[in-house]
Protein backbone atom coordinates (compact mmCIF):
# COMPACT_ATOMS: atom_id res chain seq x y z
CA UNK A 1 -31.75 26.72 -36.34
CA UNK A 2 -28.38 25.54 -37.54
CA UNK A 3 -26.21 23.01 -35.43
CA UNK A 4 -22.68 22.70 -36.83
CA UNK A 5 -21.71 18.81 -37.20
CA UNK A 6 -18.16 19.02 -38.21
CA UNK A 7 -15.47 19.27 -36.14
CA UNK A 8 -12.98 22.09 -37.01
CA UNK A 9 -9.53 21.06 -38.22
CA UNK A 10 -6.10 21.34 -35.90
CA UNK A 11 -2.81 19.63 -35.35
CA UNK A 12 -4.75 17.24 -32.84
CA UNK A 13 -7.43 15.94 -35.56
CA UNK A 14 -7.43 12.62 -35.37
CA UNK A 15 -6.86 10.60 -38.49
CA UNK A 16 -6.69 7.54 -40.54
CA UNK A 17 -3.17 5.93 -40.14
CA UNK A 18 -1.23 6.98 -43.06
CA UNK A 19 -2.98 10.42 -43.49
CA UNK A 20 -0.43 12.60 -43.81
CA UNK A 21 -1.10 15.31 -40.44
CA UNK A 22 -2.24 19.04 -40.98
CA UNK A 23 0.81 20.99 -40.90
CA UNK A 24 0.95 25.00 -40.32
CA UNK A 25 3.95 26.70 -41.38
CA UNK A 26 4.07 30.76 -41.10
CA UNK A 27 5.30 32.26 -44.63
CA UNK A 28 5.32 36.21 -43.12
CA UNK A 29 5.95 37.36 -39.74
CA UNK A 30 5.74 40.47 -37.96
CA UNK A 31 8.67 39.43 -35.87
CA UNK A 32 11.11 39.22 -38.82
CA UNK A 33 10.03 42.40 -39.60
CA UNK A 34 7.20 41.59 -42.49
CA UNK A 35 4.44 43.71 -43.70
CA UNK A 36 1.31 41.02 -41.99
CA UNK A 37 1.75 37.88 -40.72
CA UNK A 38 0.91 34.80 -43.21
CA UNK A 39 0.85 30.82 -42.94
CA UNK A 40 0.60 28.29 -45.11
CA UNK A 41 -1.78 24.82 -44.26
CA UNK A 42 -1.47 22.21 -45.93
CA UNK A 43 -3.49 19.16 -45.48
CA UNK A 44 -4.95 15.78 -46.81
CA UNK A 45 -8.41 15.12 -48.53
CA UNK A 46 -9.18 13.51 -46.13
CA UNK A 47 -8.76 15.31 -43.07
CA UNK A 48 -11.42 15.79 -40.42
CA UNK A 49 -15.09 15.63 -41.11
CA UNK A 50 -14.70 15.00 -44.96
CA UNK A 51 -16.88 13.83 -48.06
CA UNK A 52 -15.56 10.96 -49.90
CA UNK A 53 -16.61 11.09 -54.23
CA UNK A 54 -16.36 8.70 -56.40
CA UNK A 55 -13.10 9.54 -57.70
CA UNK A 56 -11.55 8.26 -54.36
CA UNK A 57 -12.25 4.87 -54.95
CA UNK A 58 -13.50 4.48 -58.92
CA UNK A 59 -11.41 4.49 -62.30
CA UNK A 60 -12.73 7.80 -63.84
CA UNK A 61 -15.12 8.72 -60.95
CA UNK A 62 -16.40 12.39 -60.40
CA UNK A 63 -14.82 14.72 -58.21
CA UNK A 64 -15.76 17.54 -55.80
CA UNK A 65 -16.47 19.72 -58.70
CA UNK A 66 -18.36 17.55 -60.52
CA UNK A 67 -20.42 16.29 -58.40
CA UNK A 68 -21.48 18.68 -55.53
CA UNK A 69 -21.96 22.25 -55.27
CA UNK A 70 -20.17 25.26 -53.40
CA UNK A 71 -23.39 24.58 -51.22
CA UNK A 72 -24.52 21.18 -51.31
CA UNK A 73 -28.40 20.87 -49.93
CA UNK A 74 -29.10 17.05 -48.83
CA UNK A 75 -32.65 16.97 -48.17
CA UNK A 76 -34.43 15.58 -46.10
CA UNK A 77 -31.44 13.89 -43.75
CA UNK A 78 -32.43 11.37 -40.91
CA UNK A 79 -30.25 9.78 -37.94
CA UNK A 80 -30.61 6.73 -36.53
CA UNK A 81 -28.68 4.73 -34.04
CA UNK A 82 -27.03 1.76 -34.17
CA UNK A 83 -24.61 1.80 -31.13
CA UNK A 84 -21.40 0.18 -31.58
CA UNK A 85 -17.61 -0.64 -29.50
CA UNK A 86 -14.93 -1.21 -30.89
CA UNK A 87 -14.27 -3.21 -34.53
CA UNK A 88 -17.61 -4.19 -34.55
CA UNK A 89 -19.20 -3.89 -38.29
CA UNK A 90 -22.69 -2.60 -39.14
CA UNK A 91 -24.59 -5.37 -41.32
CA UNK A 92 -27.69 -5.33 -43.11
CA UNK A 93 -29.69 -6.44 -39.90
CA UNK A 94 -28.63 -3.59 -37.99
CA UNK A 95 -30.36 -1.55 -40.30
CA UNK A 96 -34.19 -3.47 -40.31
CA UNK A 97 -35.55 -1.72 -37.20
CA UNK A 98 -34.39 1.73 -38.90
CA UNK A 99 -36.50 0.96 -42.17
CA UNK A 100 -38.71 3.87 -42.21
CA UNK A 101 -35.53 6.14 -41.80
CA UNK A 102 -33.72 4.29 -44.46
CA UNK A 103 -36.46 4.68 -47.36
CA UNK A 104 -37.35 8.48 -46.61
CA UNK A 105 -33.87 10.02 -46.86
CA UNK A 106 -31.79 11.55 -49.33
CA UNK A 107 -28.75 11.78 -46.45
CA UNK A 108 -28.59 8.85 -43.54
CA UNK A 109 -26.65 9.23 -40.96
CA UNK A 110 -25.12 6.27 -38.28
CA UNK A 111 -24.82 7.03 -35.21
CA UNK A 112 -22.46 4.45 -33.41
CA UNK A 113 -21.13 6.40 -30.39
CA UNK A 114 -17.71 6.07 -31.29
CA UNK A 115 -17.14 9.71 -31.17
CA UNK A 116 -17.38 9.86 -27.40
CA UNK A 117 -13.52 8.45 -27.51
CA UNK A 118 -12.60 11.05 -30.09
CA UNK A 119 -11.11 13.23 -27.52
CA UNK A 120 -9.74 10.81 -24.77
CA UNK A 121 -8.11 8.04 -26.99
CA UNK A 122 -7.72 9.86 -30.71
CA UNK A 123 -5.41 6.59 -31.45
CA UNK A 124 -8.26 4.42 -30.45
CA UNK A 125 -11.09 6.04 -32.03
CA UNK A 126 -8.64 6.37 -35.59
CA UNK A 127 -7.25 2.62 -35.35
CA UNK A 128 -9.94 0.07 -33.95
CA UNK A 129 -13.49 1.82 -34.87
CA UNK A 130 -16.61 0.58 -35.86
CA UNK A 131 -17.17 -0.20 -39.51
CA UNK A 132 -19.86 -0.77 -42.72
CA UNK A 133 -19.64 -4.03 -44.15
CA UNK A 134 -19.74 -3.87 -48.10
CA UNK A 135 -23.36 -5.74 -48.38
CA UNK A 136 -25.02 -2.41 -46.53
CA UNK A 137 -24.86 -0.43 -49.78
CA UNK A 138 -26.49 -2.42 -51.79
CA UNK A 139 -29.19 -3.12 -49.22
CA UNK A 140 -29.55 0.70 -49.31
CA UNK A 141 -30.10 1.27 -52.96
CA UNK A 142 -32.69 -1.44 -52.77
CA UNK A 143 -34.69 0.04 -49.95
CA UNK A 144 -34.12 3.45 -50.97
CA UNK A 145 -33.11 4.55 -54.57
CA UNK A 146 -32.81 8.53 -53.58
CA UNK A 147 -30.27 7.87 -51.34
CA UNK A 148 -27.36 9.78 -52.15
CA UNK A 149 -25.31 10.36 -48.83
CA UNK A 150 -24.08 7.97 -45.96
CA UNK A 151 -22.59 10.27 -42.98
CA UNK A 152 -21.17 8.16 -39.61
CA UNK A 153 -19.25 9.29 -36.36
CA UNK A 154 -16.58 6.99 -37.03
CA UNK A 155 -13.28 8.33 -38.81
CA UNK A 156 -14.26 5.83 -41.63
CA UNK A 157 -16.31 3.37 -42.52
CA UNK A 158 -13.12 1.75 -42.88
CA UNK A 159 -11.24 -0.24 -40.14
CA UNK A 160 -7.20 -0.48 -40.78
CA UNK A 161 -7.79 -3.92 -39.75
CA UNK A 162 -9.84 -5.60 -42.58
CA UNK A 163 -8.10 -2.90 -45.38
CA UNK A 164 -9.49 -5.18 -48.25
CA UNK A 165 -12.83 -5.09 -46.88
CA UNK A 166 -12.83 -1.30 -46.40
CA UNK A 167 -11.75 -1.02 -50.09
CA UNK A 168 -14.81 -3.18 -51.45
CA UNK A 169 -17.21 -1.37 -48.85
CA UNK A 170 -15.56 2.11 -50.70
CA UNK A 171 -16.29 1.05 -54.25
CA UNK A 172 -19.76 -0.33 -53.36
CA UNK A 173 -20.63 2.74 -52.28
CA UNK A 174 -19.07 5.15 -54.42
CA UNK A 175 -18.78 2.87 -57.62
CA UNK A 176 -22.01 1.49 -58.32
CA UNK A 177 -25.09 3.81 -59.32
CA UNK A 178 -26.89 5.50 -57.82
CA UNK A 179 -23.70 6.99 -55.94
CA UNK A 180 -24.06 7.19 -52.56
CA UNK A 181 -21.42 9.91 -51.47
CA UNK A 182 -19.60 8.86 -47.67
CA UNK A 183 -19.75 11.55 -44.95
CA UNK A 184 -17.23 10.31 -42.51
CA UNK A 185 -15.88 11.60 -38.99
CA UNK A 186 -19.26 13.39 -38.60
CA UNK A 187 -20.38 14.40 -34.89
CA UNK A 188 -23.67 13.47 -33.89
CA UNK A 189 -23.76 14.07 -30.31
CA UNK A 190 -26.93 16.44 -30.47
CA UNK A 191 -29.41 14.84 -29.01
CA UNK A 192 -31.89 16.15 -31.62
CA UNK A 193 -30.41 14.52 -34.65
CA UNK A 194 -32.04 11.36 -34.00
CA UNK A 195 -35.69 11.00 -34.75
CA UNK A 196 -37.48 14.07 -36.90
CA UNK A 197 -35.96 15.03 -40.05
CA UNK A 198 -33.88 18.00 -40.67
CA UNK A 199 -31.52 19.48 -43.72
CA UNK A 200 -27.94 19.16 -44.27
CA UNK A 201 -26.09 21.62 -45.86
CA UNK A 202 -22.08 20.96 -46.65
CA UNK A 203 -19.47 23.78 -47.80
CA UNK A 204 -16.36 22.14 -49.16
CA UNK A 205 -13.35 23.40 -47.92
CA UNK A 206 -12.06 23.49 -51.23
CA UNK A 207 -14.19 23.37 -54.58
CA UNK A 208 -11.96 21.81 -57.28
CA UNK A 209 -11.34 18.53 -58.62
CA UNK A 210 -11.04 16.05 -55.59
CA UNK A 211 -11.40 12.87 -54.94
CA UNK A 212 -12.23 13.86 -51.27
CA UNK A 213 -12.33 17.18 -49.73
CA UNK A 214 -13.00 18.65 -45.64
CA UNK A 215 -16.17 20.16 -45.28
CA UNK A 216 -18.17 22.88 -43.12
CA UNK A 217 -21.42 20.31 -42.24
CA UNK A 218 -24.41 22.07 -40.60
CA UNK A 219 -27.75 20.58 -39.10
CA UNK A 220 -30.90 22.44 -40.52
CA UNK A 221 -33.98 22.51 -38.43
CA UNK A 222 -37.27 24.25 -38.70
């Protein structure tokens, strides 16, 4: 069974203030007497659920097409929850009742609730989110060396109130090895996520050289 946890991409997609918006603009039409009709879409890196590389955030870091596949396989993938309001960060102690998840995952996913407001207040749930403090990566790679994937329901693990702290919680993530590749404005409302295991599979939007690139995320279960 496959349970699709990105949201598609539209004029409405919320985003990170200063991401420029999706923009659709028709190149052909069949009312000025074209052959078909035709757009073109144009649209950031970072639009919608997206995977952040290392390129995004290092000096010389690998992109999309270095680093992932046309089909990238992320097994096995766990959930856990660590509900959160607001600009409240996630620290290392948030993450000690979640240890077993933690060390037996190649993809973790954080499950704040934030994306319950993703609909009713998009400026809310862009601007004044929850957050990952910079010490949680390298807590990670010391419980759990495999780890090569951080997904979260929250536009970003980013806040555009403490923008030097999202930058150092980017590079520790991203810069240091092992990698551990950021997943970010991921829905995680099905209920089944949490708990047992399951597979994620991602399809970049577009496969080229990117420091960050939308992406088709689905849930695998047996």
């Amino acid at each position: 069974m496959l349970i699709p946890i990105s949201y598609p991409l539209n004029r409405k997609t919320p985003l990170y203030p200063g991401t420029e918006p999706l923009a659709i603009t028709p190149t052909r039409s069949l009312e000025r007497e074209d052959a078909e009709n035709e757009s073109r879409i144009v649209f950031s890196s970072h639009t919608g659920t997206h995977i952040d590389l290392p390129r995004h955030s290092c000096p010389g870091g690998g992109s999309v097409r270095v680093l992932l596949a046309p089909e990238a396989v992320f097994e096995p993938a766990r959930c856990i929850e660590i509900p959160r309001t607001g600009e409240e960060p996630i620290r290392i102690h948030d993450l000690l009742p979640h240890l077993d998840a933690v060390r037996n995952a190649r993809a973790l996913f954080v499950k704040t609730g934030s994306s319950r407001i993703r609909e009713s207040d998009p400026e809310a749930y862009a601007k004044a989110h929850p957050w990952v403090h910079h010490e949680v990566p390298g807590f990670l790679r010391t419980q759990n060396p495999a780890l090569r994937l951080l997904g979260i329901d929250t536009i970003s693990i980013a806040t555009p109130s403490y923008p030097e702290e999202g930058a150092k919680a980017h590079r520790a993530f991203l810069c240091n090895h092992p990698h551990i590749f950021l997943l970010e404005d991921v829905d995680l409302s099905y209920g089944r996520l949490l708990g047992e295991p399951w597979i994620l599979r991602l399809y970049p939007v577009v496969f080229d050289d990117l420091d960050a690139v939308p992406v088709v995320a689905l849930a695998e279960f047996e």
